[in-house]
C-alpha atoms as a PDB file:
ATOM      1  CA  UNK A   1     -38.260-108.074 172.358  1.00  0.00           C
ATOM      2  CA  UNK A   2     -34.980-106.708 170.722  1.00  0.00           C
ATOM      3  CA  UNK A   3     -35.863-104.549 167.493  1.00  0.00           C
ATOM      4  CA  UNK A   4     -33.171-103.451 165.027  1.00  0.00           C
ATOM      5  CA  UNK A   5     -33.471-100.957 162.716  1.00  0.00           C
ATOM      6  CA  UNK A   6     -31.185-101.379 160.031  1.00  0.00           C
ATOM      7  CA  UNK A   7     -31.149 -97.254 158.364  1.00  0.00           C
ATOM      8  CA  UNK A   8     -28.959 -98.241 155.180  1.00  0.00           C
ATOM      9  CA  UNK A   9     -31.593-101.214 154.439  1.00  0.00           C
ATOM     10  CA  UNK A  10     -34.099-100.604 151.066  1.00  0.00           C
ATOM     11  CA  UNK A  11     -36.875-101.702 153.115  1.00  0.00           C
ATOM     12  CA  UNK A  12     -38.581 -98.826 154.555  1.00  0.00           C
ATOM     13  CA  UNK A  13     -38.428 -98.772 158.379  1.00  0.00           C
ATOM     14  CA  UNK A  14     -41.703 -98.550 159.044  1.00  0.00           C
ATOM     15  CA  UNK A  15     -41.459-101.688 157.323  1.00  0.00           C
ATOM     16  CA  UNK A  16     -39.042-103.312 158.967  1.00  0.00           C
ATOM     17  CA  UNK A  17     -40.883-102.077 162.634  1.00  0.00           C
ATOM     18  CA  UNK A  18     -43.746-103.611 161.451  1.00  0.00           C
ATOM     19  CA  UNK A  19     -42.185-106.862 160.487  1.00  0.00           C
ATOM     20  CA  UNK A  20     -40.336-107.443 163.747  1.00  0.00           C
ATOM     21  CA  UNK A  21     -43.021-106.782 165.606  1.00  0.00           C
ATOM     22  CA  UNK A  22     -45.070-109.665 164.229  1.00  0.00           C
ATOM     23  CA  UNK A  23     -42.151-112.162 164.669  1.00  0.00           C
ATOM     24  CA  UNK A  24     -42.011-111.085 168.174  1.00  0.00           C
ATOM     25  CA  UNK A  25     -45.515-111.745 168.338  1.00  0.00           C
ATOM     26  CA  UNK A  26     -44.963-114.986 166.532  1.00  0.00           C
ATOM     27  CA  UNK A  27     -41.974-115.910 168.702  1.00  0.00           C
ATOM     28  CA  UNK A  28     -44.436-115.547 171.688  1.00  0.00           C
ATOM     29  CA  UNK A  29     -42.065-112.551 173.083  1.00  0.00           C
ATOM     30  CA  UNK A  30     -45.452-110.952 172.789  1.00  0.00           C
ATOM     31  CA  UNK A  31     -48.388-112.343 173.990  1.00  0.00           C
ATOM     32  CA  UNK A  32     -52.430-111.087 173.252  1.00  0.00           C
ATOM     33  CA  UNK A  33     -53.472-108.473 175.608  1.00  0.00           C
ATOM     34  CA  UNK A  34     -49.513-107.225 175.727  1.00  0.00           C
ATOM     35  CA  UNK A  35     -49.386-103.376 175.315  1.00  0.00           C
ATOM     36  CA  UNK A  36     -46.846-102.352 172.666  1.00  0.00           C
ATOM     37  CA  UNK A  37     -45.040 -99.011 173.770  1.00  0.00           C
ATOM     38  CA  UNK A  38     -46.440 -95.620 173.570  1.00  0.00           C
ATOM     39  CA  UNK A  39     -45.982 -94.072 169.769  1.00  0.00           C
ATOM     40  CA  UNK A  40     -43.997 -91.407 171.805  1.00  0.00           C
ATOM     41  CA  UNK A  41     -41.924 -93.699 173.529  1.00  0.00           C
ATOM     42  CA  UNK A  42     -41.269 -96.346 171.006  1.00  0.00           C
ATOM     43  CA  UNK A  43     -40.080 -93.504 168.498  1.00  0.00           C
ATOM     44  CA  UNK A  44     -37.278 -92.172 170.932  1.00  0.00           C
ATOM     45  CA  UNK A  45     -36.246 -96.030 172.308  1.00  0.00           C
ATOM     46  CA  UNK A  46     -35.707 -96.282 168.408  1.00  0.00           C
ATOM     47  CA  UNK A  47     -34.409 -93.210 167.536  1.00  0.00           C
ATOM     48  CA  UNK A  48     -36.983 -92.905 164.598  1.00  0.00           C
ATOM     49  CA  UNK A  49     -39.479 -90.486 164.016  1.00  0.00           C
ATOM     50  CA  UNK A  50     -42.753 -90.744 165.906  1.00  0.00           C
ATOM     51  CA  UNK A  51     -44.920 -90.801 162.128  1.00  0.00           C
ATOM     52  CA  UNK A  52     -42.617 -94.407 161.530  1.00  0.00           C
ATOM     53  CA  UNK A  53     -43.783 -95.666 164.887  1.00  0.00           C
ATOM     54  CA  UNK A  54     -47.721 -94.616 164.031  1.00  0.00           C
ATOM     55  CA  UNK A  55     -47.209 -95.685 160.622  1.00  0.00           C
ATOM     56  CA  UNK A  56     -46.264 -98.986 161.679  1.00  0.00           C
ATOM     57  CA  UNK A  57     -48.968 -99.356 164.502  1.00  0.00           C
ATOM     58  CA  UNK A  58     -51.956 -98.518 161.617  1.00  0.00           C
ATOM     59  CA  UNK A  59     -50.050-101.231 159.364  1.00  0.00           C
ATOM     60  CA  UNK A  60     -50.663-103.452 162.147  1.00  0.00           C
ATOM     61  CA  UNK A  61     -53.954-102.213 163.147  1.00  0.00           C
ATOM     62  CA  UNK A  62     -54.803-103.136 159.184  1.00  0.00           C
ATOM     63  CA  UNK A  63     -53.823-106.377 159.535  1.00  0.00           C
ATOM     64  CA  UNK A  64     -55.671-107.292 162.445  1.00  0.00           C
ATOM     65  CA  UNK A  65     -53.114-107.963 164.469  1.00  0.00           C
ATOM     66  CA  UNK A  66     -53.356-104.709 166.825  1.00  0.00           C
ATOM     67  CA  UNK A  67     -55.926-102.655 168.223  1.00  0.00           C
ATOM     68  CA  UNK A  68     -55.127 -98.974 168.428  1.00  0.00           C
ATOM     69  CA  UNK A  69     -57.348 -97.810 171.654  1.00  0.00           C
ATOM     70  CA  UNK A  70     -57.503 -94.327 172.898  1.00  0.00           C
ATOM     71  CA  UNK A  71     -55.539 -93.441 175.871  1.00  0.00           C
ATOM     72  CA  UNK A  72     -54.479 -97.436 176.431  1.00  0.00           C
ATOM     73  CA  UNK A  73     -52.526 -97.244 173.244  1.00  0.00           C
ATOM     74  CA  UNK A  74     -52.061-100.285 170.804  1.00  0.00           C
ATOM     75  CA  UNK A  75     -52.964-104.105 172.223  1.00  0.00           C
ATOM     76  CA  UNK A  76     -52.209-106.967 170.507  1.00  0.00           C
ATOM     77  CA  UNK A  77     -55.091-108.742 169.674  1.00  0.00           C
ATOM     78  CA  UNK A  78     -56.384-112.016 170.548  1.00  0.00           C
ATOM     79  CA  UNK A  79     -55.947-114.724 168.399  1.00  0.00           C
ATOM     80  CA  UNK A  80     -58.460-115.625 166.140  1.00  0.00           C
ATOM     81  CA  UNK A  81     -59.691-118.197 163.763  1.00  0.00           C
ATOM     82  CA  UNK A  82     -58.978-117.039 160.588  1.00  0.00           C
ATOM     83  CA  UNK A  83     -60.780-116.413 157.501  1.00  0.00           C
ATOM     84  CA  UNK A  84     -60.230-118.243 153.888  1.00  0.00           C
ATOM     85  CA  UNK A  85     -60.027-114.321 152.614  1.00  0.00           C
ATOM     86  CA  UNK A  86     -56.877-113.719 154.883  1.00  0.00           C
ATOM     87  CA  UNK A  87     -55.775-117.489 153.925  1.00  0.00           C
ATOM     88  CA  UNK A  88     -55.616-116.599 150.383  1.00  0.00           C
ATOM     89  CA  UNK A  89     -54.040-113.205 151.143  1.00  0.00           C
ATOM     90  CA  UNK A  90     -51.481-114.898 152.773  1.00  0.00           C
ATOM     91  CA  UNK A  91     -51.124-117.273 149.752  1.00  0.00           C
ATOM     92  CA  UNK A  92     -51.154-114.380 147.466  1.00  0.00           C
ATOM     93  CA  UNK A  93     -48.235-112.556 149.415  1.00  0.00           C
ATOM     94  CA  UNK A  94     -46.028-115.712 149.468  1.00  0.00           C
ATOM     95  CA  UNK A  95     -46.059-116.592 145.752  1.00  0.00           C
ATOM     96  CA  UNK A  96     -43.804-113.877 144.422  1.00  0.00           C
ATOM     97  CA  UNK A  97     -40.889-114.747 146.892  1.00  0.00           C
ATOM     98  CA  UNK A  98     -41.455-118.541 146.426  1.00  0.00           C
ATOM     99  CA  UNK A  99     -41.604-117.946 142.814  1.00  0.00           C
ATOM    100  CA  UNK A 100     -38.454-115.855 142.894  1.00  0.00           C
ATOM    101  CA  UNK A 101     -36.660-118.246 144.920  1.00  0.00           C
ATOM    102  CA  UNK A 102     -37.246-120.765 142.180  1.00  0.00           C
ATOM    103  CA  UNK A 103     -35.982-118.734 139.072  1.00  0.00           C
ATOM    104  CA  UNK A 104     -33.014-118.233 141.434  1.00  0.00           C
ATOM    105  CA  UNK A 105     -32.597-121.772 141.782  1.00  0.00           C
ATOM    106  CA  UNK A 106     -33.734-122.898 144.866  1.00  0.00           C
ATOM    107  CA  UNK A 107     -35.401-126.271 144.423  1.00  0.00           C
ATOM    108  CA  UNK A 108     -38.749-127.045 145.844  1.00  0.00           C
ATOM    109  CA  UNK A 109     -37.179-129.413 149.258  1.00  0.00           C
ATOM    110  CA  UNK A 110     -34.995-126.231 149.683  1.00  0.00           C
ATOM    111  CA  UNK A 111     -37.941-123.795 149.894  1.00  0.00           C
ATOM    112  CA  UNK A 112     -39.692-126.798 152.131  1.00  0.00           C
ATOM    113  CA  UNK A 113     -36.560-126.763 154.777  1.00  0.00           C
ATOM    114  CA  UNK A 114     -36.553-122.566 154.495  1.00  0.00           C
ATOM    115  CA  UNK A 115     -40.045-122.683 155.713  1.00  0.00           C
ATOM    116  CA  UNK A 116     -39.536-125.250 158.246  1.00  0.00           C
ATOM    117  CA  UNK A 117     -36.275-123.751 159.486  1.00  0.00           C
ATOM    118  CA  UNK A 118     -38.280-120.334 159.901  1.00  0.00           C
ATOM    119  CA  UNK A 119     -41.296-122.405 161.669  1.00  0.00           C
ATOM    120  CA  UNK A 120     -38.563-123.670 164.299  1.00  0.00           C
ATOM    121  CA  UNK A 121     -38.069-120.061 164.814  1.00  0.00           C
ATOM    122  CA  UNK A 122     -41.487-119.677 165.983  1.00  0.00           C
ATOM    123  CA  UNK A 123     -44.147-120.480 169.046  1.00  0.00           C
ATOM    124  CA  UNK A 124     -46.150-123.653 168.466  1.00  0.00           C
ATOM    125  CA  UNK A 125     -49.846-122.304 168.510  1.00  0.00           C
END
């Protein structure tokens, strides 16, 4: 998995690390079980500091979608079934940039073929 850290972006780069990371997990460039790279090691790969790497692992640890395990360092989980509270959190997170996209004039098919185009991107699970 290829991550780019883009310095002159607004989005923090935890952020961004934390972002790729879950497309590469979604891309199936990362599998469950897969040990992501020491905080140590990540940090100087990326040339970031090693509190961005952490930061980023905890986001992911919040989410579920890592555990964070002493002296094995962070796993990505397995996949679960998953709950109607994370459903509607997910909901909840995509309504401001769907709603944003359609003061900006996107239509409703267009936001249909952005979300299919991005679902090509991904591993069939």
């Amino acid at each position: 998995m290829i991550i780019q850290i883009e310095a002159e972006s607004d989005i923090p780069i935890y952020t961004q690390l934390t972002n790729q990371i879950i497309e590469g997990i979604a891309r199936g460039e990362i599998a469950p079980g897969d040990s992501l790279p020491s905080v140590r090691a990540f940090a100087a790969d990326l040339g970031v500091n090693m509190h961005t790497v952490n930061k980023s692992y905890h986001e992911l640890e919040k989410k579920g979608i890592i555990s964070i395990v002493p002296k094995s360092g962070a796993i990505i989980s397995p996949t679960e079934r998953i709950s109607e509270e994370k459903k509607q959190q997910i909901i909840t997170d995509l309504k401001p940039v769907i709603a944003e996209a359609l003061v900006l004039g996107v239509n409703k098919k267009e936001v249909q073929e952005f979300v299919n185009t991005i679902l090509g991107e991904m591993k069939e699970r």
